[in-house]
PDB file of N, CA and C in Angstrom:
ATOM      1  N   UNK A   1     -24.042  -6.827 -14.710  1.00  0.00           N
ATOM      2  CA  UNK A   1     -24.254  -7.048 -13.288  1.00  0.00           C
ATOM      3  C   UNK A   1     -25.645  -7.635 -13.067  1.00  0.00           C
ATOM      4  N   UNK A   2     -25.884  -8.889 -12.342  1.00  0.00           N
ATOM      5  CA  UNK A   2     -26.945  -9.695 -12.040  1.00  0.00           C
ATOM      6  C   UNK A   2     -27.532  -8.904 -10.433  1.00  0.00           C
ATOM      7  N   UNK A   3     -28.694  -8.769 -11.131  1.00  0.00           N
ATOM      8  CA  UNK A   3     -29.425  -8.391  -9.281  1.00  0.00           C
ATOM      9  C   UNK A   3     -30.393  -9.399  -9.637  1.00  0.00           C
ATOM     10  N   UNK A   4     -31.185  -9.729  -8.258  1.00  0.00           N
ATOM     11  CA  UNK A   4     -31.800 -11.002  -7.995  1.00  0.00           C
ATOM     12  C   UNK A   4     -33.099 -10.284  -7.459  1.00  0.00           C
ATOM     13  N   UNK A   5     -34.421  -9.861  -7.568  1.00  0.00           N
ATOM     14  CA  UNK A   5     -35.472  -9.237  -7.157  1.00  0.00           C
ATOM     15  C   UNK A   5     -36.488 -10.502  -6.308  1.00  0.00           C
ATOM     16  N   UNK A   6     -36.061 -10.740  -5.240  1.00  0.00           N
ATOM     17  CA  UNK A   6     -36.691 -11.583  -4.397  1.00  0.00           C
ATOM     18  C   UNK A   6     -38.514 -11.278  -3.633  1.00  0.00           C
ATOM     19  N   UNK A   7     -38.842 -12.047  -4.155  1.00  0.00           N
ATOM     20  CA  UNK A   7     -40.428 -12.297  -3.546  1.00  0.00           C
ATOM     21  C   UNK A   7     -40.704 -12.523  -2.388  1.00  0.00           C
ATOM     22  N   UNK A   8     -41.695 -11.999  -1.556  1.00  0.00           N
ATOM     23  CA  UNK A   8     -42.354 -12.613  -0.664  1.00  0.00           C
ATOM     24  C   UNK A   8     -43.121 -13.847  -0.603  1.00  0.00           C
ATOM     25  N   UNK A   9     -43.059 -14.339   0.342  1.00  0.00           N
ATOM     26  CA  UNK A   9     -44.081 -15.861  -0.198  1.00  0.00           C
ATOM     27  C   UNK A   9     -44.817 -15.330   1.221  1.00  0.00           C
ATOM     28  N   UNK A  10     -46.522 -15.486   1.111  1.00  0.00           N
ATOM     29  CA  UNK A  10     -46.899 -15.331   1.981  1.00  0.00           C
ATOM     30  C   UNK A  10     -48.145 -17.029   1.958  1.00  0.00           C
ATOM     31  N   UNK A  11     -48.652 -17.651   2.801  1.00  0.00           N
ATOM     32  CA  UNK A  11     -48.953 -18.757   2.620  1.00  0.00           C
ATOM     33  C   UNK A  11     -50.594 -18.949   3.644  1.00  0.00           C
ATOM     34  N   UNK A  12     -51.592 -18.790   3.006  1.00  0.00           N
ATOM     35  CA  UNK A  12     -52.837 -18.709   4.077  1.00  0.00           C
ATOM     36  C   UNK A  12     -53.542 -20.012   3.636  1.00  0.00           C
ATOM     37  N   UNK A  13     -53.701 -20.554   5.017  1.00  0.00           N
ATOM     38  CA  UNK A  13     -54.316 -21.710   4.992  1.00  0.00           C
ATOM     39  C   UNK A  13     -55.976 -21.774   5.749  1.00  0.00           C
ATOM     40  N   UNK A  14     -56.942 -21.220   4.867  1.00  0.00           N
ATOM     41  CA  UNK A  14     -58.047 -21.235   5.705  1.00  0.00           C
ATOM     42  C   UNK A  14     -58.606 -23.027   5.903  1.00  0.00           C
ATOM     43  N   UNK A  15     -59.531 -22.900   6.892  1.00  0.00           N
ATOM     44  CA  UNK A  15     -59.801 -24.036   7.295  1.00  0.00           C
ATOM     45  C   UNK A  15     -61.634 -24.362   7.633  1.00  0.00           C
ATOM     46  N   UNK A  16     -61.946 -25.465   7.412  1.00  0.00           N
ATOM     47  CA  UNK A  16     -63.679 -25.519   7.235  1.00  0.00           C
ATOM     48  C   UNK A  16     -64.376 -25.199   6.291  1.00  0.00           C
ATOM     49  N   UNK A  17     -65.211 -23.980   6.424  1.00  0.00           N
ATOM     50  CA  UNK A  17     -66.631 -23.717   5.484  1.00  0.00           C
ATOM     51  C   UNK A  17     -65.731 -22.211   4.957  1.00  0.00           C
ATOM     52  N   UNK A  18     -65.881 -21.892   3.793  1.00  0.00           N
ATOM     53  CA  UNK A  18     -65.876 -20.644   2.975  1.00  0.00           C
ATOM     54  C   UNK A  18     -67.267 -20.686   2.529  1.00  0.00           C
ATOM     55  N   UNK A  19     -67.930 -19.956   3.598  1.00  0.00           N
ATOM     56  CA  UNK A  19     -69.343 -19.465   3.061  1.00  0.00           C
ATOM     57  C   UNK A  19     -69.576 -17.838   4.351  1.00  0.00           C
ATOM     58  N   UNK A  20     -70.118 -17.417   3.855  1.00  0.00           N
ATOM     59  CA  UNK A  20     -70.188 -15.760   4.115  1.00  0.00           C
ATOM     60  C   UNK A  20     -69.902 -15.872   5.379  1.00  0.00           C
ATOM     61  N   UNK A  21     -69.942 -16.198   6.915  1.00  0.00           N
ATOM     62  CA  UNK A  21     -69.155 -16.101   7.894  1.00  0.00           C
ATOM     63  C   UNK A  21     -67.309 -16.616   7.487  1.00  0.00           C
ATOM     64  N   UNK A  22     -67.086 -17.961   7.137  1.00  0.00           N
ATOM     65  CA  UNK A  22     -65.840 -18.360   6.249  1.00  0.00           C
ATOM     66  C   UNK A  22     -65.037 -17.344   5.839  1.00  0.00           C
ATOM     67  N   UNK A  23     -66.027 -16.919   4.660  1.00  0.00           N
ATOM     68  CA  UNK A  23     -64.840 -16.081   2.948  1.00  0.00           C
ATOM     69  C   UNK A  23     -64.968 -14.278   3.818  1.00  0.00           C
ATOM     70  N   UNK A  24     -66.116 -13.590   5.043  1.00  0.00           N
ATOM     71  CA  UNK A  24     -65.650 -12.476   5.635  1.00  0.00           C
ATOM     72  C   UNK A  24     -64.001 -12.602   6.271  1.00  0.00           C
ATOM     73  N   UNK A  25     -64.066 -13.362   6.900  1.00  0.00           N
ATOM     74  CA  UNK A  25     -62.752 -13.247   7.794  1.00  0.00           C
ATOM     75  C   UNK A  25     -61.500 -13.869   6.848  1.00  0.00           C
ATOM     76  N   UNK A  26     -61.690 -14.520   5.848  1.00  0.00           N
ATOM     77  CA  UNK A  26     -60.605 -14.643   4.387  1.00  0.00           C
ATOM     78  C   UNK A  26     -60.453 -13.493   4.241  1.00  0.00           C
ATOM     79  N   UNK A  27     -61.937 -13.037   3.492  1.00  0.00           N
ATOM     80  CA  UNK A  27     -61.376 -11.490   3.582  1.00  0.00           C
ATOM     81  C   UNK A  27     -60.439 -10.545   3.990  1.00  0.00           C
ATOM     82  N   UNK A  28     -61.281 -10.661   5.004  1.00  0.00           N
ATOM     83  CA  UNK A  28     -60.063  -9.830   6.359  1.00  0.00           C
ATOM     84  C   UNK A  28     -58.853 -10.009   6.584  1.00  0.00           C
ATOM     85  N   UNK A  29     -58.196 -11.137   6.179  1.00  0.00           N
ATOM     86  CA  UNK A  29     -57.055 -12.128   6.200  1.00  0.00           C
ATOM     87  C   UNK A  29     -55.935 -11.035   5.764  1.00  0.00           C
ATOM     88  N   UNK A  30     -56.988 -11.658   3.907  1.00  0.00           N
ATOM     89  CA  UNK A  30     -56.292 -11.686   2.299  1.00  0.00           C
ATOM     90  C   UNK A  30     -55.782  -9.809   2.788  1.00  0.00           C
ATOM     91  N   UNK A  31     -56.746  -9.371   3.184  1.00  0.00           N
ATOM     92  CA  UNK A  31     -56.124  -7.978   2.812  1.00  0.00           C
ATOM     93  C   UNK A  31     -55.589  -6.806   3.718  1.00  0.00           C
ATOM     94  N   UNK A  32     -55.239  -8.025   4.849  1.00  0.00           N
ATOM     95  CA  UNK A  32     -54.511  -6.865   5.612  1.00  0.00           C
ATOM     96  C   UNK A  32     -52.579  -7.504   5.099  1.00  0.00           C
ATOM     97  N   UNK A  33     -52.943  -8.837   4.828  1.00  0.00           N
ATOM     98  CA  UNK A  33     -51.476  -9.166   4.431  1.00  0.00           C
ATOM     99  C   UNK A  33     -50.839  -8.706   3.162  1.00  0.00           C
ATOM    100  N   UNK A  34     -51.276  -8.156   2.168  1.00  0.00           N
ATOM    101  CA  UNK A  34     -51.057  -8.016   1.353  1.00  0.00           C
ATOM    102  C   UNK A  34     -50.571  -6.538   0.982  1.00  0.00           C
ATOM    103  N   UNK A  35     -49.332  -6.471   1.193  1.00  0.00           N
ATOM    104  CA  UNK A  35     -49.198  -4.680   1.335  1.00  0.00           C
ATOM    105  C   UNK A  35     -47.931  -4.317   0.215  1.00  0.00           C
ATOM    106  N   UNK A  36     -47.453  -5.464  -0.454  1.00  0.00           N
ATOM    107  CA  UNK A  36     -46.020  -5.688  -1.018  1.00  0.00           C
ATOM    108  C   UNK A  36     -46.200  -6.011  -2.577  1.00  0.00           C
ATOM    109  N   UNK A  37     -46.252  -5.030  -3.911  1.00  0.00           N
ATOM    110  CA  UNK A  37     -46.467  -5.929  -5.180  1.00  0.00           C
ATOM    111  C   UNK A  37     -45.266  -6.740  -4.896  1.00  0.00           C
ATOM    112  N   UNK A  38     -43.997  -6.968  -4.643  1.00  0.00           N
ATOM    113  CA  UNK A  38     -43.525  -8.515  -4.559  1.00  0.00           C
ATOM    114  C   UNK A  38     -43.758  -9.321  -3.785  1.00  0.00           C
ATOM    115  N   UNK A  39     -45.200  -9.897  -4.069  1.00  0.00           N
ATOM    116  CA  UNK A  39     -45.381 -10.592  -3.223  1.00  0.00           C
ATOM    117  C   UNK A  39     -46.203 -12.406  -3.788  1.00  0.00           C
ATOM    118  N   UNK A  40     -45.826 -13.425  -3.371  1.00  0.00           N
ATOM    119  CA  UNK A  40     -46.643 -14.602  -4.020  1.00  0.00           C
ATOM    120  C   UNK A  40     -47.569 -14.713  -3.102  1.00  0.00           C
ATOM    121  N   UNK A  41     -48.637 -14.784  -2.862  1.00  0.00           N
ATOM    122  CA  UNK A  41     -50.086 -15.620  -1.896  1.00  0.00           C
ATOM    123  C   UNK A  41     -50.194 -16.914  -2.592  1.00  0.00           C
ATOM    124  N   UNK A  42     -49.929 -17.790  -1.573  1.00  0.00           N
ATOM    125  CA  UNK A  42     -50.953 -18.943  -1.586  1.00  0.00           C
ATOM    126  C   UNK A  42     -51.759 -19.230  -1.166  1.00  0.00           C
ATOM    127  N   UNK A  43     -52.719 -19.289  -1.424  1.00  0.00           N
ATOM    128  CA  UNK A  43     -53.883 -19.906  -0.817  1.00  0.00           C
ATOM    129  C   UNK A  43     -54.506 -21.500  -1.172  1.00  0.00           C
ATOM    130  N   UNK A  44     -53.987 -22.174   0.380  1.00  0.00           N
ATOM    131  CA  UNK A  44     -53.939 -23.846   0.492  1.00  0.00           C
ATOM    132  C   UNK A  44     -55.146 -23.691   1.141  1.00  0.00           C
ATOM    133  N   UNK A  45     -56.232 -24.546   0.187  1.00  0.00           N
ATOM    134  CA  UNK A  45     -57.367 -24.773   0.404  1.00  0.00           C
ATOM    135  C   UNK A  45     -57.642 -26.525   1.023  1.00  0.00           C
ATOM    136  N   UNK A  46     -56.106 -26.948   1.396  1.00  0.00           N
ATOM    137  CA  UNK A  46     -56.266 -28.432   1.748  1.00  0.00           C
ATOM    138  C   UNK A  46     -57.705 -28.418   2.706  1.00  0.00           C
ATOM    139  N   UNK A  47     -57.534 -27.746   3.710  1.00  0.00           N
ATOM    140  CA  UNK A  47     -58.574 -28.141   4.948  1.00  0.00           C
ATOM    141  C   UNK A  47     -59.987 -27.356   4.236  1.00  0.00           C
ATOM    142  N   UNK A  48     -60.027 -26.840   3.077  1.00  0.00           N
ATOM    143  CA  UNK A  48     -61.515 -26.012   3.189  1.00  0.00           C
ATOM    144  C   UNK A  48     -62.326 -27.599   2.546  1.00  0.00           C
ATOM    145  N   UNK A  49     -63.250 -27.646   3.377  1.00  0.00           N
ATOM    146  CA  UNK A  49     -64.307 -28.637   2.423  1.00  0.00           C
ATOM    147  C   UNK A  49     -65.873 -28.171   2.453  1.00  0.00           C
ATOM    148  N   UNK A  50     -66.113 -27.073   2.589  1.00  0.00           N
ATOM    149  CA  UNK A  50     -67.330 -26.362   2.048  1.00  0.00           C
ATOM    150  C   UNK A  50     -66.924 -25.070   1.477  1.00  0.00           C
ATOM    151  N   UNK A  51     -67.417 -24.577  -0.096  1.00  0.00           N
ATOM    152  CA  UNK A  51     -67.327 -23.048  -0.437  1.00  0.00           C
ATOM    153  C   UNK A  51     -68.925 -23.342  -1.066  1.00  0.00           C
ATOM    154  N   UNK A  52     -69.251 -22.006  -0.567  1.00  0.00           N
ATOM    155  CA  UNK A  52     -70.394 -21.402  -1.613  1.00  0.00           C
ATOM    156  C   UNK A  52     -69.700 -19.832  -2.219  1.00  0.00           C
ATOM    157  N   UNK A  53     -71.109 -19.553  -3.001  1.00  0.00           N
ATOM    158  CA  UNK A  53     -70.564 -18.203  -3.947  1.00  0.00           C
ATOM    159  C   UNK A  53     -70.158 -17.180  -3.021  1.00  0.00           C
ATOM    160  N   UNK A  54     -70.084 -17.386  -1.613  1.00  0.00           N
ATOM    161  CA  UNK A  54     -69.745 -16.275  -0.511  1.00  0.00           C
ATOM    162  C   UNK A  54     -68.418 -16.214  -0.740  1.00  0.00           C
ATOM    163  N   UNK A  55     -67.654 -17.538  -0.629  1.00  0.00           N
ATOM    164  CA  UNK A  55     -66.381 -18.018  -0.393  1.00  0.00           C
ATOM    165  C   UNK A  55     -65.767 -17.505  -1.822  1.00  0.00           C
ATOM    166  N   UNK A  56     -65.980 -18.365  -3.427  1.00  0.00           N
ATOM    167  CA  UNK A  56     -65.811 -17.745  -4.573  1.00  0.00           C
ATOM    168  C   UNK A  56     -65.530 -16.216  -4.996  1.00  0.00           C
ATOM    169  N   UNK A  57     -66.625 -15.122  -3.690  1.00  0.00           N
ATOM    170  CA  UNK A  57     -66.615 -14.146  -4.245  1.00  0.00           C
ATOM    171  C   UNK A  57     -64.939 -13.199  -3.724  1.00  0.00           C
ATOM    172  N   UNK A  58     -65.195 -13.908  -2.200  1.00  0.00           N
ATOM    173  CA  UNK A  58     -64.068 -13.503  -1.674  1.00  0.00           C
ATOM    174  C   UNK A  58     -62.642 -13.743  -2.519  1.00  0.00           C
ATOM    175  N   UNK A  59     -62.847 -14.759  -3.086  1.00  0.00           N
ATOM    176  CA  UNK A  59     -61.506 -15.211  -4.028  1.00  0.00           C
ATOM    177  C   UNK A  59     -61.241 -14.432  -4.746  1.00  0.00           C
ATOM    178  N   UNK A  60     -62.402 -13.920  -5.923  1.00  0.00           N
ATOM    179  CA  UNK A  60     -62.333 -13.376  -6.872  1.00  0.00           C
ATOM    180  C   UNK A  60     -61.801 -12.020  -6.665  1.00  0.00           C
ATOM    181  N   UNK A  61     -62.496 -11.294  -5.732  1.00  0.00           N
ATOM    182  CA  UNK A  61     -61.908 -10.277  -4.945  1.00  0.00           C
ATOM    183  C   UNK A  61     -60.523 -10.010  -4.669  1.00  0.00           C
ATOM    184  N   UNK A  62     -60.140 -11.062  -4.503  1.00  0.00           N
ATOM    185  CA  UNK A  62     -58.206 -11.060  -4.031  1.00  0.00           C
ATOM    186  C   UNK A  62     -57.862 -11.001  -5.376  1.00  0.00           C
ATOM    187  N   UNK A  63     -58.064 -11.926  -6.339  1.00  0.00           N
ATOM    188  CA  UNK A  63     -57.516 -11.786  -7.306  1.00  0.00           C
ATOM    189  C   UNK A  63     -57.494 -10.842  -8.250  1.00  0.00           C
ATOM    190  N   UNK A  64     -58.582  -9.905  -8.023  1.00  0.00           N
ATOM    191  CA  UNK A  64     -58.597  -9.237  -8.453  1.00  0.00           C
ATOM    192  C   UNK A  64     -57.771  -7.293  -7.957  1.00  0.00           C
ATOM    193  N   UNK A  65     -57.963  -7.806  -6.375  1.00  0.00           N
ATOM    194  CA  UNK A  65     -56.804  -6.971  -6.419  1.00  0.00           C
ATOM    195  C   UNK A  65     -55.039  -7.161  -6.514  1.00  0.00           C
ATOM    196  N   UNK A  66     -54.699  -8.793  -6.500  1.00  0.00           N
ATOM    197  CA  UNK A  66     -53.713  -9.481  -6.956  1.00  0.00           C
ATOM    198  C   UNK A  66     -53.260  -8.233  -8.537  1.00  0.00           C
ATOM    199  N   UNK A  67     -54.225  -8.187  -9.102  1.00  0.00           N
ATOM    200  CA  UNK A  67     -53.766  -7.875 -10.633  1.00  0.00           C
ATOM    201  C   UNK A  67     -53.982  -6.925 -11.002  1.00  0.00           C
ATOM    202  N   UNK A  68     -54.412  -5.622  -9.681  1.00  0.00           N
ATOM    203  CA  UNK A  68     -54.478  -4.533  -9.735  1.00  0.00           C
ATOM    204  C   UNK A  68     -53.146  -3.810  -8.416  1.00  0.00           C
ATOM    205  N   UNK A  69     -52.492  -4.838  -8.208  1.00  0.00           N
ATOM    206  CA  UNK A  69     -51.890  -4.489  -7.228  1.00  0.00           C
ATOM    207  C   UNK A  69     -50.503  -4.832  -7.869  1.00  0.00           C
ATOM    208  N   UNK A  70     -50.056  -5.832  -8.612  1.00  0.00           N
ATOM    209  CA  UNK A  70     -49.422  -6.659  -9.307  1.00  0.00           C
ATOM    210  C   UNK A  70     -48.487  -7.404  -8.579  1.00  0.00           C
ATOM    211  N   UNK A  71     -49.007  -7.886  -6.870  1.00  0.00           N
ATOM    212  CA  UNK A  71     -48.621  -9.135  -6.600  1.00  0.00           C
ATOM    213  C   UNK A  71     -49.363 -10.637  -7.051  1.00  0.00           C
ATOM    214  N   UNK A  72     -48.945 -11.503  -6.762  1.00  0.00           N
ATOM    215  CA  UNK A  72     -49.256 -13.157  -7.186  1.00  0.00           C
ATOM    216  C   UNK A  72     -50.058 -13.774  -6.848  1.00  0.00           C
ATOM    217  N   UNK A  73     -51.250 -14.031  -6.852  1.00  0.00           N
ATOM    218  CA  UNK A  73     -52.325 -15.293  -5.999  1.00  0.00           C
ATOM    219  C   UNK A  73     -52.327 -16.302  -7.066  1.00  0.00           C
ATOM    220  N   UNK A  74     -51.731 -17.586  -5.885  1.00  0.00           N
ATOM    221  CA  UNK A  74     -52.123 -18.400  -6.581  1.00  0.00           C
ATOM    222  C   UNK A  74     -52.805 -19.488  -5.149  1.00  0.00           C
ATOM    223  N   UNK A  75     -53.578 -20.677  -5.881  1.00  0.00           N
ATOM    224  CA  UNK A  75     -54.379 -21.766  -4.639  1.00  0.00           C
ATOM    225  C   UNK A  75     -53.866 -22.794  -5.209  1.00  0.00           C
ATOM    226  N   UNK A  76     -53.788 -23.285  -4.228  1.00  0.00           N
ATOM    227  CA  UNK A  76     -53.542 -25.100  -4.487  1.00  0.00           C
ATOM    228  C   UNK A  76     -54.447 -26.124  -3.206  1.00  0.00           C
ATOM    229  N   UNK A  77     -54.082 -27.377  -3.238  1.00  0.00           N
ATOM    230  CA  UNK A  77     -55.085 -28.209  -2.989  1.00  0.00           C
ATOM    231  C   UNK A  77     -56.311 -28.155  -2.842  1.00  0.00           C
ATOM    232  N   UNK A  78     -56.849 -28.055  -3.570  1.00  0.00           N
ATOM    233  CA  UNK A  78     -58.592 -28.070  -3.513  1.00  0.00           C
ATOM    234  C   UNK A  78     -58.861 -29.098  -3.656  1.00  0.00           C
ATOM    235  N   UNK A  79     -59.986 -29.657  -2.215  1.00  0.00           N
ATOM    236  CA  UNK A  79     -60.831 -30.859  -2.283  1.00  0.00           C
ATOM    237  C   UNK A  79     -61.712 -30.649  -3.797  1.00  0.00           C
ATOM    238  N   UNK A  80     -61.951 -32.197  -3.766  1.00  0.00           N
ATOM    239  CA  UNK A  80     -62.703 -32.518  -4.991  1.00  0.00           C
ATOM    240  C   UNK A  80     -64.229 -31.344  -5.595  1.00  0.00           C
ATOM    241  N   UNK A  81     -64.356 -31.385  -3.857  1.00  0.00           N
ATOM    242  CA  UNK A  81     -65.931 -30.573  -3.960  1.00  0.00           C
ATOM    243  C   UNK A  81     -65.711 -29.537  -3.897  1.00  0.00           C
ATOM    244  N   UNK A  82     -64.642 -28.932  -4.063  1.00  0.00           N
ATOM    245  CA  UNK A  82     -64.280 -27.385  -4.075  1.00  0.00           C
ATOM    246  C   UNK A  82     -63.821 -26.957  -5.306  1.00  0.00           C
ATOM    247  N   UNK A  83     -63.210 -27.591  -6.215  1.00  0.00           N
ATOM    248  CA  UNK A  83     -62.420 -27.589  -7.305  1.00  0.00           C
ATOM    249  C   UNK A  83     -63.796 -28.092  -8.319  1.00  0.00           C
ATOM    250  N   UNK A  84     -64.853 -28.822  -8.082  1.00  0.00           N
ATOM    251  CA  UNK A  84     -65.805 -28.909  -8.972  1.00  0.00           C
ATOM    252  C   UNK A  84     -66.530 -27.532  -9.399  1.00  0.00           C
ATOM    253  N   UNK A  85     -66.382 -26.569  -7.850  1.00  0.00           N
ATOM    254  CA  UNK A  85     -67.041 -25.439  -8.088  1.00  0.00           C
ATOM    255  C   UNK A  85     -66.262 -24.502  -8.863  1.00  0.00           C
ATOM    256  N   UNK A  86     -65.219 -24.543  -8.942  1.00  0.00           N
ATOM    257  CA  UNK A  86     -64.308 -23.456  -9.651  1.00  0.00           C
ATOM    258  C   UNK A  86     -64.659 -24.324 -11.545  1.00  0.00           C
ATOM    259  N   UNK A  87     -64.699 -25.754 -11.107  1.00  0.00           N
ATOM    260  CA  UNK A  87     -64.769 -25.778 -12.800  1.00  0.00           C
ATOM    261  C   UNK A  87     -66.236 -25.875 -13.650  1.00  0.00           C
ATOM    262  N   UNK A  88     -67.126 -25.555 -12.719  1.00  0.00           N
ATOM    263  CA  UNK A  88     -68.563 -25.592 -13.189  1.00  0.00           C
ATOM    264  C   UNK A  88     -68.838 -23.944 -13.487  1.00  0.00           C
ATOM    265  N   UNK A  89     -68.136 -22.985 -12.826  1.00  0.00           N
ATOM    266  CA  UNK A  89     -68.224 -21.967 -12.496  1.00  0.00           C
ATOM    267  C   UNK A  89     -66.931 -21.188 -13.658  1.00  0.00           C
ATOM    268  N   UNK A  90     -66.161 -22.187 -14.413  1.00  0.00           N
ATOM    269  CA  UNK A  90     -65.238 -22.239 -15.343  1.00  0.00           C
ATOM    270  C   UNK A  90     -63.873 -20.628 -14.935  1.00  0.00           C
ATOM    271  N   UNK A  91     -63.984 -20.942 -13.644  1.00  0.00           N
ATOM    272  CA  UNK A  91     -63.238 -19.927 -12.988  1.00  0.00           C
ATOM    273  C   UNK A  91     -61.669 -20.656 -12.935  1.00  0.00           C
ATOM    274  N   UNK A  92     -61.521 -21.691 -13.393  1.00  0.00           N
ATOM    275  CA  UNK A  92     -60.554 -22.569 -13.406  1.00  0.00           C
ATOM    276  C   UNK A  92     -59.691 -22.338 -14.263  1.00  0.00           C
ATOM    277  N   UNK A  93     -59.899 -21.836 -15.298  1.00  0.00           N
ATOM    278  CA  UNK A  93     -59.228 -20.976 -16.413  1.00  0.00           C
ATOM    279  C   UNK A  93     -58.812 -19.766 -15.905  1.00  0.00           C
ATOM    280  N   UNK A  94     -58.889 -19.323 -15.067  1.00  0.00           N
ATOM    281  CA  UNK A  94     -59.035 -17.646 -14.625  1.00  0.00           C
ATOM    282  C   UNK A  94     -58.129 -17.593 -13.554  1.00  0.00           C
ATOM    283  N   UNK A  95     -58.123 -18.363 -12.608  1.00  0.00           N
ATOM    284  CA  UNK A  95     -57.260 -18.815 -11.280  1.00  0.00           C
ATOM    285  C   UNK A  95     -55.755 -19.783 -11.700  1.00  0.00           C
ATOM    286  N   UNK A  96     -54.624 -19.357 -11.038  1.00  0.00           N
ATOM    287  CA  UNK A  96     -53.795 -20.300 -11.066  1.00  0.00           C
ATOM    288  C   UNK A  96     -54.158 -21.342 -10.034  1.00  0.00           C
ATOM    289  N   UNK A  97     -54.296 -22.277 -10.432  1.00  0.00           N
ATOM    290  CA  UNK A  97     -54.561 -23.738  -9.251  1.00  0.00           C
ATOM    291  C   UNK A  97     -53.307 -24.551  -9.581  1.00  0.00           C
ATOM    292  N   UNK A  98     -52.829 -24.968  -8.456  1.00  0.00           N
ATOM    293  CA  UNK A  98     -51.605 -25.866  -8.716  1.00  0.00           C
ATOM    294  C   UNK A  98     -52.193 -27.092  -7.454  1.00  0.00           C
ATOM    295  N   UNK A  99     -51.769 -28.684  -7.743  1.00  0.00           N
ATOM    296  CA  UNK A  99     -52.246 -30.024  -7.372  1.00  0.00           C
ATOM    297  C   UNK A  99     -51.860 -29.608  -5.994  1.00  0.00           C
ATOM    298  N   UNK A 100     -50.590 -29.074  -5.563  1.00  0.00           N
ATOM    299  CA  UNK A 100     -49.854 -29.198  -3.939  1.00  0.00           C
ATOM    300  C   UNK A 100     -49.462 -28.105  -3.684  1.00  0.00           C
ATOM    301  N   UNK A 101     -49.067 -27.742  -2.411  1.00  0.00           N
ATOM    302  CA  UNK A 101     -48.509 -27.142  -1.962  1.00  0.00           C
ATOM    303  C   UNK A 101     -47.014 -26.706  -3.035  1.00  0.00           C
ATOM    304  N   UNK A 102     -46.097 -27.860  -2.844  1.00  0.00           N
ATOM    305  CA  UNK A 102     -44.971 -27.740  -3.394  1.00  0.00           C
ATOM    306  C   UNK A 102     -44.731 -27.140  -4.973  1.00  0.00           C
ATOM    307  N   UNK A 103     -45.931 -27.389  -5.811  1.00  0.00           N
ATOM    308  CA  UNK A 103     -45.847 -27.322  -7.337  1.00  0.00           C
ATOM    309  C   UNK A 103     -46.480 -25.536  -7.034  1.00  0.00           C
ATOM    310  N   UNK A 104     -47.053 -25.122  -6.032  1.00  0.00           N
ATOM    311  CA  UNK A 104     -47.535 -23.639  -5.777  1.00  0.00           C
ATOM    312  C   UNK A 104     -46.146 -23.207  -5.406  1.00  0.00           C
ATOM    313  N   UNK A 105     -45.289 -23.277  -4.218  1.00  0.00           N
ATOM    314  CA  UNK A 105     -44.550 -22.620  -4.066  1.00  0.00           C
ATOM    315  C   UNK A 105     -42.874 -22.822  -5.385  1.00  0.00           C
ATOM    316  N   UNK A 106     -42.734 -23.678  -6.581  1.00  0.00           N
ATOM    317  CA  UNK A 106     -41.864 -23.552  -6.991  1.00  0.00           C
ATOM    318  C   UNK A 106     -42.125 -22.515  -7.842  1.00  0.00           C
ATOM    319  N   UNK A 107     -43.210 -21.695  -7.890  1.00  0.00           N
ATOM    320  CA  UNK A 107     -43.456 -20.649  -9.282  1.00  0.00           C
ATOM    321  C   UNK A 107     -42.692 -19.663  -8.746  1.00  0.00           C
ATOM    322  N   UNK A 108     -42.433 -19.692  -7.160  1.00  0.00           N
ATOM    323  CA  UNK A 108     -41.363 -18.516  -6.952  1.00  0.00           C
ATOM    324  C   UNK A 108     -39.972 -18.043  -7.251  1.00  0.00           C
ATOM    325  N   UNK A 109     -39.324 -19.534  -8.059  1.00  0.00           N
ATOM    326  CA  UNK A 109     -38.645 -19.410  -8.672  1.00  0.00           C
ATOM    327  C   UNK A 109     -38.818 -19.032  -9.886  1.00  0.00           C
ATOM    328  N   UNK A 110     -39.849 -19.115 -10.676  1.00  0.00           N
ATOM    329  CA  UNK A 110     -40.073 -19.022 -11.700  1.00  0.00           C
ATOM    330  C   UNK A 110     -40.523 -17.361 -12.268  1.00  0.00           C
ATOM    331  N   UNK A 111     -40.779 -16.517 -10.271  1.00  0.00           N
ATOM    332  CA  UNK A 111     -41.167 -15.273 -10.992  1.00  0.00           C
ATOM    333  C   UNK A 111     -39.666 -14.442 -10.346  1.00  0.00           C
ATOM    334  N   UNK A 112     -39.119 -15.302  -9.684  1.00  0.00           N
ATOM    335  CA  UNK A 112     -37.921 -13.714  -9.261  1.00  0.00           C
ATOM    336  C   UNK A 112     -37.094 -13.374 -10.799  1.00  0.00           C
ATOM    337  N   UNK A 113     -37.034 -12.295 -10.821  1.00  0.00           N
ATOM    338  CA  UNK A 113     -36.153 -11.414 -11.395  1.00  0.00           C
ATOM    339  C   UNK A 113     -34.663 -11.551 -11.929  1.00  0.00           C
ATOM    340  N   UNK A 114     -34.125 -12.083 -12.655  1.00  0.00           N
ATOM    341  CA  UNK A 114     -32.800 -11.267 -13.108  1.00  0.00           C
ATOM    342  C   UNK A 114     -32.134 -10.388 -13.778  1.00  0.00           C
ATOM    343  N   UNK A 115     -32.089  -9.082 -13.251  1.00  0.00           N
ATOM    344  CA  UNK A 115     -31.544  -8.276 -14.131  1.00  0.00           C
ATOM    345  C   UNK A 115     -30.389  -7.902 -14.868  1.00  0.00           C
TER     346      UNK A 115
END
């Protein structure tokens, strides 16, 4: 007998500066939504075009309760100048980053369940 263990997709699109006014209210966002281990986060960074280590820390933070929680964060579109910081900062290895939107949300197929 096949059961199908279906995910949440939850999808946050911050917008502007991720720097310590920015990545507080991410904050605030990331963790009131997050109440479900089946759950995927995306986080579409299309519109962010400023992060400092305020913004980074906030990330790291999610992800880290992502993998203490054992739901999904993953980000996609990062401007050029945002994605330089994750790979200077070699956090790029550490984060799932996917190019689009679309290549982020097909991993949800890729994590439901068949039992």
């Amino acid at each position: 007998m096949n059961n199908t263990h279906l995910y949440q997709l939850i999808v946050v699109q911050p917008q502007g500066r991720l720097d310590l006014q920015g990545g507080k209210a991410l904050e605030q966002q990331l963790t009131s939504l997050v109440t479900n281990s089946q759950t995927l986060l995306i986080v579409d960074l299309e519109q962010v075009d400023f992060m400092d280590s305020s913004g980074l820390v906030v990330l790291a933070k999610a992800l880290k309760m992502a993998r203490n929680s054992t739901f999904r964060l993953v980000m996609c579109n990062l401007q050029p100048s945002v994605k330089l910081i994750f790979e200077l900062t070699q956090l790029d290895s550490v984060f799932e980053i996917f190019d689009n939107y679309a290549d982020a949300k097909a991993t949800v197929e890729k994590i439901t369940l068949v039992v």
